[in-house]
C-alpha atoms as a PDB file:
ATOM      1  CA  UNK A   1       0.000   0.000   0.000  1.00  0.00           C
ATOM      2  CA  UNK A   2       1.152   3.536  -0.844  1.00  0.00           C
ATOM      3  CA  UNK A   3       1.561   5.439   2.778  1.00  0.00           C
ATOM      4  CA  UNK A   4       2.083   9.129   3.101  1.00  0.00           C
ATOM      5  CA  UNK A   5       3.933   9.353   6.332  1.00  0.00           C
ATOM      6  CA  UNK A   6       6.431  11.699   7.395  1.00  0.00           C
ATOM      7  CA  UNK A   7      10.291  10.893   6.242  1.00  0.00           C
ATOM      8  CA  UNK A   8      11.501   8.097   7.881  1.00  0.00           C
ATOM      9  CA  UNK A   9      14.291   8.639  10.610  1.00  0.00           C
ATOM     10  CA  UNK A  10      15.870   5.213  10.909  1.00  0.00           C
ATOM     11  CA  UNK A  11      19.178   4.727   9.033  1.00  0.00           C
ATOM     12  CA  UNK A  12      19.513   3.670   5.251  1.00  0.00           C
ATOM     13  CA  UNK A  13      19.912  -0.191   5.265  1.00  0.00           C
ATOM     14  CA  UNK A  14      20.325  -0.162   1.339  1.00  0.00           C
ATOM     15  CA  UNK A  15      20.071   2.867  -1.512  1.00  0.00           C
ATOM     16  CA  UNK A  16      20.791   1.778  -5.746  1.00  0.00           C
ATOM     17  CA  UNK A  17      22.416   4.957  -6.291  1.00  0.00           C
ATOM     18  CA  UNK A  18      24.599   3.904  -9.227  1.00  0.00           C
ATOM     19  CA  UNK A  19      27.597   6.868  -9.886  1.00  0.00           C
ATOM     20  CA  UNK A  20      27.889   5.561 -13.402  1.00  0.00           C
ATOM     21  CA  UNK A  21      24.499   6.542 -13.866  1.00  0.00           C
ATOM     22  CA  UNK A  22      24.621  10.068 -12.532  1.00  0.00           C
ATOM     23  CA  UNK A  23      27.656  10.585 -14.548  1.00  0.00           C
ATOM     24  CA  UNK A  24      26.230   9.533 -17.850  1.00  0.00           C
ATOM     25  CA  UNK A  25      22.435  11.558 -16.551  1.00  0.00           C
ATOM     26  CA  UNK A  26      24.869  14.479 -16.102  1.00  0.00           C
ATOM     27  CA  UNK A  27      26.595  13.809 -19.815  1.00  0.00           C
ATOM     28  CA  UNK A  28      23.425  13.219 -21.599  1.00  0.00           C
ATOM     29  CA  UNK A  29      21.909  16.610 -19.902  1.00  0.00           C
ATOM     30  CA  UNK A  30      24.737  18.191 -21.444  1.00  0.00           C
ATOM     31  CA  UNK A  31      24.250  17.351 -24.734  1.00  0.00           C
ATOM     32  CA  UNK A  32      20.619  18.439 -24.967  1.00  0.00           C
ATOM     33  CA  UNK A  33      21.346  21.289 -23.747  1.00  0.00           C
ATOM     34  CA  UNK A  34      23.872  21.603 -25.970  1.00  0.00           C
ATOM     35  CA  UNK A  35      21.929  20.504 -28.981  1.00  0.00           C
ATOM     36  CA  UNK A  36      19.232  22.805 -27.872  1.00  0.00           C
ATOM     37  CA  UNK A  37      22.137  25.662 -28.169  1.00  0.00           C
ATOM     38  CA  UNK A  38      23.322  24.930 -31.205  1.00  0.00           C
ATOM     39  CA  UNK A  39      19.617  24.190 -32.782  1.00  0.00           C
ATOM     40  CA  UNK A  40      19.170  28.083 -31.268  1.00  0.00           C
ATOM     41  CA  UNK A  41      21.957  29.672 -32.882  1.00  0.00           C
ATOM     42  CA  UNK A  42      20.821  28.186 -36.599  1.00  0.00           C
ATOM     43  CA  UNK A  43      17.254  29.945 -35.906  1.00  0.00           C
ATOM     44  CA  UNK A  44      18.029  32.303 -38.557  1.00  0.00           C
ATOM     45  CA  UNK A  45      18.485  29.913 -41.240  1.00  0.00           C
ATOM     46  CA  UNK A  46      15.134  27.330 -40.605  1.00  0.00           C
ATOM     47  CA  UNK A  47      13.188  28.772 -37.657  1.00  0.00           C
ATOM     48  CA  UNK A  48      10.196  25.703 -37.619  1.00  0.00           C
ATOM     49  CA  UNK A  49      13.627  23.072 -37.943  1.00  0.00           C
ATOM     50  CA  UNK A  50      15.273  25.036 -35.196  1.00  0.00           C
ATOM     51  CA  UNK A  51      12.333  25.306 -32.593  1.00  0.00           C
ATOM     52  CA  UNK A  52      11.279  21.905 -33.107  1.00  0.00           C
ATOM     53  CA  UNK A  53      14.888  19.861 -32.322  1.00  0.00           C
ATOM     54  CA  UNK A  54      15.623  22.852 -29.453  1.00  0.00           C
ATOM     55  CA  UNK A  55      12.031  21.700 -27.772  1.00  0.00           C
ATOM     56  CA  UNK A  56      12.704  18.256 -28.104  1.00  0.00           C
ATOM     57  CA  UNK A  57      16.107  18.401 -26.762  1.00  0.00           C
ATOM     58  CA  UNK A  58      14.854  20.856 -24.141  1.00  0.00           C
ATOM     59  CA  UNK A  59      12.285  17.999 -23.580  1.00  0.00           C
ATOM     60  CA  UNK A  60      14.498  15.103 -22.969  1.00  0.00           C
ATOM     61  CA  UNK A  61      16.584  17.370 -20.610  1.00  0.00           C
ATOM     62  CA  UNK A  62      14.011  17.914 -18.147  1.00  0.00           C
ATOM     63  CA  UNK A  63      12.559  14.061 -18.486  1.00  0.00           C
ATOM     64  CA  UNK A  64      15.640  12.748 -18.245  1.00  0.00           C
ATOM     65  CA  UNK A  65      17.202  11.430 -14.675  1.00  0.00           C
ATOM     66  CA  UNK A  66      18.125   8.526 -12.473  1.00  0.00           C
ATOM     67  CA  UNK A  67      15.493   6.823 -10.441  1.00  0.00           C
ATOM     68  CA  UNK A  68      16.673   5.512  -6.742  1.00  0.00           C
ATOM     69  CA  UNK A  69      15.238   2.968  -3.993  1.00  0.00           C
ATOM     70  CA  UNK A  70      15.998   3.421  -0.334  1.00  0.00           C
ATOM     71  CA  UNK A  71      15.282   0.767   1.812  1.00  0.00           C
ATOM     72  CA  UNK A  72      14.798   1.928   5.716  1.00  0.00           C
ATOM     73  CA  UNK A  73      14.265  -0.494   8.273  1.00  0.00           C
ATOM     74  CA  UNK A  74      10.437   0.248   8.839  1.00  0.00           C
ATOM     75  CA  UNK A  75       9.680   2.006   5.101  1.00  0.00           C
ATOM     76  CA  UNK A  76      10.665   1.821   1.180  1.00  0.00           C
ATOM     77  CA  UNK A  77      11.078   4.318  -0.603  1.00  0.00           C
ATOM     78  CA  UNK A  78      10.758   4.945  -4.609  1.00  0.00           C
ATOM     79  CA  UNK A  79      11.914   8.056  -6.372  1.00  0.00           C
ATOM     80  CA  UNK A  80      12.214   8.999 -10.229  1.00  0.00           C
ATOM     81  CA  UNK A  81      14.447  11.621 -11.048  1.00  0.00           C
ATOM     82  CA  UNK A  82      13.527  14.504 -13.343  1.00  0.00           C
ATOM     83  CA  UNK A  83      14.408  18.211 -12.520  1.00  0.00           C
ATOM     84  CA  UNK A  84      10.723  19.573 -12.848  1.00  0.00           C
ATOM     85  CA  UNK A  85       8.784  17.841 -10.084  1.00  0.00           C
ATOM     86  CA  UNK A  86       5.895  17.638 -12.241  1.00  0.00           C
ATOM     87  CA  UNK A  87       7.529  14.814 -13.411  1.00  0.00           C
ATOM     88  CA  UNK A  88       8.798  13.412 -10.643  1.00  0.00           C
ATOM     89  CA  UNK A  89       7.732  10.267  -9.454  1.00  0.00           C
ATOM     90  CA  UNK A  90       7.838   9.384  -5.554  1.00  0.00           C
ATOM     91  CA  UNK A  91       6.252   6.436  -3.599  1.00  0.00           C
ATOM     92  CA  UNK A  92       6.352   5.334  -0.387  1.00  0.00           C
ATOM     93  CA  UNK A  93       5.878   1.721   1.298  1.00  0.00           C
ATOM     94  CA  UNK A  94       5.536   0.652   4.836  1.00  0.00           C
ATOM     95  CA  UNK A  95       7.730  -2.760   5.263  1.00  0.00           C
ATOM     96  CA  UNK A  96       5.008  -4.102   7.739  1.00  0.00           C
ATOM     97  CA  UNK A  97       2.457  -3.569   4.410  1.00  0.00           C
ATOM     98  CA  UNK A  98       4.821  -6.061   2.219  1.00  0.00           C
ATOM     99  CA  UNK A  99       4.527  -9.530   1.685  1.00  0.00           C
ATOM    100  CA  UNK A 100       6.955 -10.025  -1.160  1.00  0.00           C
ATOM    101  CA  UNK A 101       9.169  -8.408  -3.971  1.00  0.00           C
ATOM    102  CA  UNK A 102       9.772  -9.230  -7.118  1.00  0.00           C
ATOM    103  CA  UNK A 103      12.726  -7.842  -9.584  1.00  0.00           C
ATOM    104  CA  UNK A 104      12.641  -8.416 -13.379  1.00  0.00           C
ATOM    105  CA  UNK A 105      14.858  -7.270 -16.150  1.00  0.00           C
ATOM    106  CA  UNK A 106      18.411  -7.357 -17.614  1.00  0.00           C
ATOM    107  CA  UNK A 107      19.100  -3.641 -17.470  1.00  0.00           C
ATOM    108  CA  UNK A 108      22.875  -3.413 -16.041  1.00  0.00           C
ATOM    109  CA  UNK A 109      26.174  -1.371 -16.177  1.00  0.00           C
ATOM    110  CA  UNK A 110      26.751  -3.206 -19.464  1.00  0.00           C
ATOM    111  CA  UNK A 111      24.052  -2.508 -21.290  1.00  0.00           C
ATOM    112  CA  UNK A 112      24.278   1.049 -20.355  1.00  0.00           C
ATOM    113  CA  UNK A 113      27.922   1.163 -21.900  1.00  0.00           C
ATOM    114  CA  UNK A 114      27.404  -0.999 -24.922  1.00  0.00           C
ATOM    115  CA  UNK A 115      24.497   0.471 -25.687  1.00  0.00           C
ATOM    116  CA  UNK A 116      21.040  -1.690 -25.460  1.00  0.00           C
ATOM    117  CA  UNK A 117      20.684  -1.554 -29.214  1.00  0.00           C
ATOM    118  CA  UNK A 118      23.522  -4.439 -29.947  1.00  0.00           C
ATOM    119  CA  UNK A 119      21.354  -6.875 -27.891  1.00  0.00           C
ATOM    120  CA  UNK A 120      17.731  -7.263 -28.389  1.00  0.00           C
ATOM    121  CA  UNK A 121      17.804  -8.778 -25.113  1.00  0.00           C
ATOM    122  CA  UNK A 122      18.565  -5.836 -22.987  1.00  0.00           C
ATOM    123  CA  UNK A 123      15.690  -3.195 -22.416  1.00  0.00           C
ATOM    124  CA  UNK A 124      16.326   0.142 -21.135  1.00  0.00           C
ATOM    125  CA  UNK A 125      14.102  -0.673 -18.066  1.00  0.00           C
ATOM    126  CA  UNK A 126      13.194  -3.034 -15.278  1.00  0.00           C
ATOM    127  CA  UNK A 127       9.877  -3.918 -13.515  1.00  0.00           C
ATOM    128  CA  UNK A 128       9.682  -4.079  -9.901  1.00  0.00           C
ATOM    129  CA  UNK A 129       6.221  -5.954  -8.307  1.00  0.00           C
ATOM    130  CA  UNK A 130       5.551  -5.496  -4.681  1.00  0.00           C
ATOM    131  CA  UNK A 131       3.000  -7.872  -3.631  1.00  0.00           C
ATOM    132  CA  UNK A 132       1.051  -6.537  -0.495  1.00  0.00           C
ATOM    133  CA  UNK A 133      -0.534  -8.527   2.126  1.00  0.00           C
ATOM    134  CA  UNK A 134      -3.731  -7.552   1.306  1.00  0.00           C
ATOM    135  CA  UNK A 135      -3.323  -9.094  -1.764  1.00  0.00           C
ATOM    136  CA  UNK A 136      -2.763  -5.954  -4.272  1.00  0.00           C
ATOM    137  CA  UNK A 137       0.467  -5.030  -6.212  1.00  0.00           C
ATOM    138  CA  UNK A 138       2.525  -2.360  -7.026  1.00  0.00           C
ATOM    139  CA  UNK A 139       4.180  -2.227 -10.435  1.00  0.00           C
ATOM    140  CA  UNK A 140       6.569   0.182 -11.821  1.00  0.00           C
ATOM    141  CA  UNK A 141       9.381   0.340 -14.380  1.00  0.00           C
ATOM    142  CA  UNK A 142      12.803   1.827 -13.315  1.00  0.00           C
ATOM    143  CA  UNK A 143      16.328   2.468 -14.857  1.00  0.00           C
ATOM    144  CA  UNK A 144      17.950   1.106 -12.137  1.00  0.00           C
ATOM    145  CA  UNK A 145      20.404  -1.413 -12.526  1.00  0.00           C
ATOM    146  CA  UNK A 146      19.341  -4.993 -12.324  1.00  0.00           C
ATOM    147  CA  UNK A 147      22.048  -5.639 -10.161  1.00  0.00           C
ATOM    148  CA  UNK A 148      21.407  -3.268  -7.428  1.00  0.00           C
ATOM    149  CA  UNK A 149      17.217  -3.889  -7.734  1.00  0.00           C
ATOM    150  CA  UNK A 150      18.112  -7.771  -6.834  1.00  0.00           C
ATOM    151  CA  UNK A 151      19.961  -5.806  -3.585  1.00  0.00           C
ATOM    152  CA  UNK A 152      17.358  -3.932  -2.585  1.00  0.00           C
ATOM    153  CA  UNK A 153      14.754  -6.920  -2.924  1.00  0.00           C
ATOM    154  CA  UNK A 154      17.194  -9.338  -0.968  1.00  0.00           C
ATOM    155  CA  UNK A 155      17.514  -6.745   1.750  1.00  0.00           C
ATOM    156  CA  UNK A 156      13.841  -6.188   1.934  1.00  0.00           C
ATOM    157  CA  UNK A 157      13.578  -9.531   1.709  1.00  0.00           C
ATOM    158  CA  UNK A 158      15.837  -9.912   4.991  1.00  0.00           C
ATOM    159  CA  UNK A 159      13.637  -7.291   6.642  1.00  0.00           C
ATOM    160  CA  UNK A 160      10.254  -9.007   6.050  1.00  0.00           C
ATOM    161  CA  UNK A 161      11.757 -12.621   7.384  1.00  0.00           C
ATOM    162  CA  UNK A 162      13.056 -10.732  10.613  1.00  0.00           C
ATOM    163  CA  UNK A 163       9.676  -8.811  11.145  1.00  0.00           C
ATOM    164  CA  UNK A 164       8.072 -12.324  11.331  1.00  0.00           C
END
């Protein structure tokens, strides 16, 4: 179940920050903006051309970001990053409210650097399903590493078997 409680104050058991990812966030931000410049400064020469590629890389700046999970002893957290917060994306679980967690995907660190278009495989996203124990589910689709989602679910998973 979604909660809206007050931040919690225990300490961070587990977070899937992922540097890597901030760095190439930060790199691709760059490059619309800077595609967005240089789109600007040919205005003179197509103005419909120019306005429409300076949106859309305008656009992709401000959708673009790294999403996180923090796992707290007593609540999980869920966070898409975006630099407007209309399109920001947070949710909030109580770990007494979960009954299990599921991780799909092959999204990693390698994908990321070969580029996900050489395999067919690799998507740009995984699904995460939290089963409640009133019986509904939460779904949602993250760029976070595979990797560090199987983390977070093993630690949550850790947290639920103690809490028994």
């Amino acid at each position: 179940m979604l909660v809206k409680t007050p931040a919690s104050t225990n300490m961070i058991i587990y977070r899937t920050i992922s540097f890597l990812q901030l760095i190439l966030i930060f790199l691709l931000r760059i490059g619309y903006l800077t595609g967005a410049s240089i789109a600007l400064y040919h205005y003179q020469e197509n103005p419909i051309v120019t306005i429409v590629v300076a949106a859309i890389c305008l656009l992709f700046f401000i959708l673009s970001g790294s999403d996180e999970i923090i796992v707290y002893k007593d609540v999980v957290k869920y966070k898409s990053g975006s630099i407007l917060r209309v399109f920001r994306e947070w949710k909030q679980f109580n770990m007494s409210d979960i009954k299990t967690i599921q991780v799909e995907g092959t999204y990693d660190t390698g994908s990321e650097l070969r580029g996900h278009n050489n395999n067919p495989d690799n998507d740009t996203f995984n699904n995460i399903k939290i089963h409640f124990k009133d019986g509904s589910v939460a779904n949602f689709t993250t760029s976070i590493y595979i990797e560090k989602l199987k983390k977070a679910a093993f630690e949550i998973g850790k947290l639920i078997e103690n809490s028994k």
